[in-house]
C-alpha atoms as a PDB file:
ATOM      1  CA  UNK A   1      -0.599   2.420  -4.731  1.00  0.00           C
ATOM      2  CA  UNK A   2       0.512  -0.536  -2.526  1.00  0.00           C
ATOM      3  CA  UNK A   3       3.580  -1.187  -4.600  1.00  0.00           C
ATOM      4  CA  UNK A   4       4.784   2.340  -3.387  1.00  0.00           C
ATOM      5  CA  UNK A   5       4.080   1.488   0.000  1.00  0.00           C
ATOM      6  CA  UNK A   6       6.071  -1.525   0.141  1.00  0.00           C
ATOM      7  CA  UNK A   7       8.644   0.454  -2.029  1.00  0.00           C
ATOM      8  CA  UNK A   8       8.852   3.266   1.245  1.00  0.00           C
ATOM      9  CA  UNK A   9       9.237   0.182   3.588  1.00  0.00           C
ATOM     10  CA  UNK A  10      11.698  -1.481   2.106  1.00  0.00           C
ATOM     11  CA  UNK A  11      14.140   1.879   1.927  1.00  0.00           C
ATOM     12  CA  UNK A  12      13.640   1.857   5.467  1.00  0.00           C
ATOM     13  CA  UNK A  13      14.678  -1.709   5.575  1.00  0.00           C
ATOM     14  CA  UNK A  14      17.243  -1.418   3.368  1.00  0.00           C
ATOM     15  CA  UNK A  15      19.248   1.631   5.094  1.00  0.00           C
ATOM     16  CA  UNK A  16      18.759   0.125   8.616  1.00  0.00           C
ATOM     17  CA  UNK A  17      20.297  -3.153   7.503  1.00  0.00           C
ATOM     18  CA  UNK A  18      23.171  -1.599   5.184  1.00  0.00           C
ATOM     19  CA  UNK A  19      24.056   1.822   7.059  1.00  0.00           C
ATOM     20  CA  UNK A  20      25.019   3.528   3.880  1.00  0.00           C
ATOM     21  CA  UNK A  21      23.106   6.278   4.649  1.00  0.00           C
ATOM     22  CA  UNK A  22      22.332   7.261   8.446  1.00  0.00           C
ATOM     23  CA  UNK A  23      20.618  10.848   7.231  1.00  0.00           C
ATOM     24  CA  UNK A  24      17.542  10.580   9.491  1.00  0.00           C
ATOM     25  CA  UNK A  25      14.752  12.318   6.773  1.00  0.00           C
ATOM     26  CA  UNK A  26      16.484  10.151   4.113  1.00  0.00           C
ATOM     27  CA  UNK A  27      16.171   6.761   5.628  1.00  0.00           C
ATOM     28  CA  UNK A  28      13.254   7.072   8.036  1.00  0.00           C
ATOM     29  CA  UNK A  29      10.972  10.127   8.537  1.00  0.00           C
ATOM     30  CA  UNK A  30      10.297  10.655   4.789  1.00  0.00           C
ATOM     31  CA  UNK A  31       9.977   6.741   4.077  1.00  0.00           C
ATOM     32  CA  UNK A  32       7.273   6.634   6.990  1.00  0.00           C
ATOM     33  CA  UNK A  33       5.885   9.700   6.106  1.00  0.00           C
ATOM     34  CA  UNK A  34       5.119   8.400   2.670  1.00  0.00           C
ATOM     35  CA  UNK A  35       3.629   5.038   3.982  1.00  0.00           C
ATOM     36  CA  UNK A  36       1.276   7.123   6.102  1.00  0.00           C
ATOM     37  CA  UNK A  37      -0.032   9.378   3.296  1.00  0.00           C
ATOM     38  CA  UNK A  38      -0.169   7.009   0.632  1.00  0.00           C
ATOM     39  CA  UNK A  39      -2.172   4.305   2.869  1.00  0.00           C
ATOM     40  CA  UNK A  40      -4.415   7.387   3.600  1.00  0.00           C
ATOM     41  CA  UNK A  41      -4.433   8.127  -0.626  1.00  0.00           C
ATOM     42  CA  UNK A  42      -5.064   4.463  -0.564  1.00  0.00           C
ATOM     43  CA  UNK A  43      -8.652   4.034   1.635  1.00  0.00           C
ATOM     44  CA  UNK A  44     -10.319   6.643   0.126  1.00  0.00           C
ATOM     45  CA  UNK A  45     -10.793   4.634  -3.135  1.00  0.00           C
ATOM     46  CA  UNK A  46     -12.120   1.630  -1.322  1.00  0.00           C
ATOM     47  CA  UNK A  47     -14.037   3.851   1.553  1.00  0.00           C
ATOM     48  CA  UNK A  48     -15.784   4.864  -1.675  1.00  0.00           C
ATOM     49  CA  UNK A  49     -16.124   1.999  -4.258  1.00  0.00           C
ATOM     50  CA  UNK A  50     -19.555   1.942  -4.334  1.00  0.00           C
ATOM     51  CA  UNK A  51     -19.656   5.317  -5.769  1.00  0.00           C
ATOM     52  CA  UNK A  52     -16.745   4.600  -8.073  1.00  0.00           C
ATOM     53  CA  UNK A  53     -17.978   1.560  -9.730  1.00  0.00           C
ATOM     54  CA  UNK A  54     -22.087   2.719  -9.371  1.00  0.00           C
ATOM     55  CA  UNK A  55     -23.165  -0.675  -8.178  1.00  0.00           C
ATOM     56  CA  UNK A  56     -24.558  -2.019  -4.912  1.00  0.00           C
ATOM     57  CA  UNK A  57     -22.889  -2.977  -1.591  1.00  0.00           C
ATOM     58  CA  UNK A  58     -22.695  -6.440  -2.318  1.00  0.00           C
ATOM     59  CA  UNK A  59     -21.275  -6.127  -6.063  1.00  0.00           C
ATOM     60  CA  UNK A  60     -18.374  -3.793  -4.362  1.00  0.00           C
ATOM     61  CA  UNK A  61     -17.630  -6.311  -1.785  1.00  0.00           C
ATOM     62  CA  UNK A  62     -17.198  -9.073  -4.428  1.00  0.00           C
ATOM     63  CA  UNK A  63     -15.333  -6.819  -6.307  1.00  0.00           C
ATOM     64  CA  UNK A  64     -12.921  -5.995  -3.068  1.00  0.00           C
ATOM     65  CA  UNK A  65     -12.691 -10.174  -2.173  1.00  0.00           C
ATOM     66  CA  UNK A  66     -11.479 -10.305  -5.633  1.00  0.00           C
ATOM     67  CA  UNK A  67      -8.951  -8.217  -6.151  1.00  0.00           C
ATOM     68  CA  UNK A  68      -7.592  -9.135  -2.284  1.00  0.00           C
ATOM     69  CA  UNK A  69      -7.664 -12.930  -3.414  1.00  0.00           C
ATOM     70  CA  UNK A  70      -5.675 -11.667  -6.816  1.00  0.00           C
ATOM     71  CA  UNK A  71      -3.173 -10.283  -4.064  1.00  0.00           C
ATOM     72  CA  UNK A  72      -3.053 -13.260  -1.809  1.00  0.00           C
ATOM     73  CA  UNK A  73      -2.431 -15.218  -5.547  1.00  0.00           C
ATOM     74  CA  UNK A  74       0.204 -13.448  -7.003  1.00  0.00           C
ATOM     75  CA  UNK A  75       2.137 -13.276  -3.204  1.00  0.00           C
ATOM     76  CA  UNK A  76       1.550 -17.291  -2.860  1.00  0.00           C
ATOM     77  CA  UNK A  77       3.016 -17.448  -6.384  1.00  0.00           C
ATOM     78  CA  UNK A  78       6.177 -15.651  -5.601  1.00  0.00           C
END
């Protein structure tokens, strides 16, 4: 899900820095729009990981450093 987020930020990016399109819903309200309801899509999976995986608190939060550090890994790579 956070590759579509970044996706919806960078058409906002993109348009404001090229002007090829200056449709306001095109190149702003629906990019935001889908970076608000797709971070929102996004939390509810981690708000409830204990439930998802069936483990304890401190097995999620592993589980969450992980795949952060995986993140941080792959971002430092590029």
């Amino acid at each position: 899900m956070l590759p579509y987020v970044l996706t919806s930020a960078a058409v906002i990016v993109f348009f404001r820095r090229t002007r090829l399109d200056t449709r306001l819903w095109h190149t702003l309200i629906a990019p935001v729009a889908s970076i608000v309801l797709l971070l929102g899509a996004t939390s509810l999976p981690f708000n409830n990981f204990t439930v998802l995986i069936g483990a304890s608190q401190g097995t999620a939060l592993i589980l969450e450093a992980v795949v952060v550090l995986v993140f941080l890994g792959g971002v430092a790579l590029r």
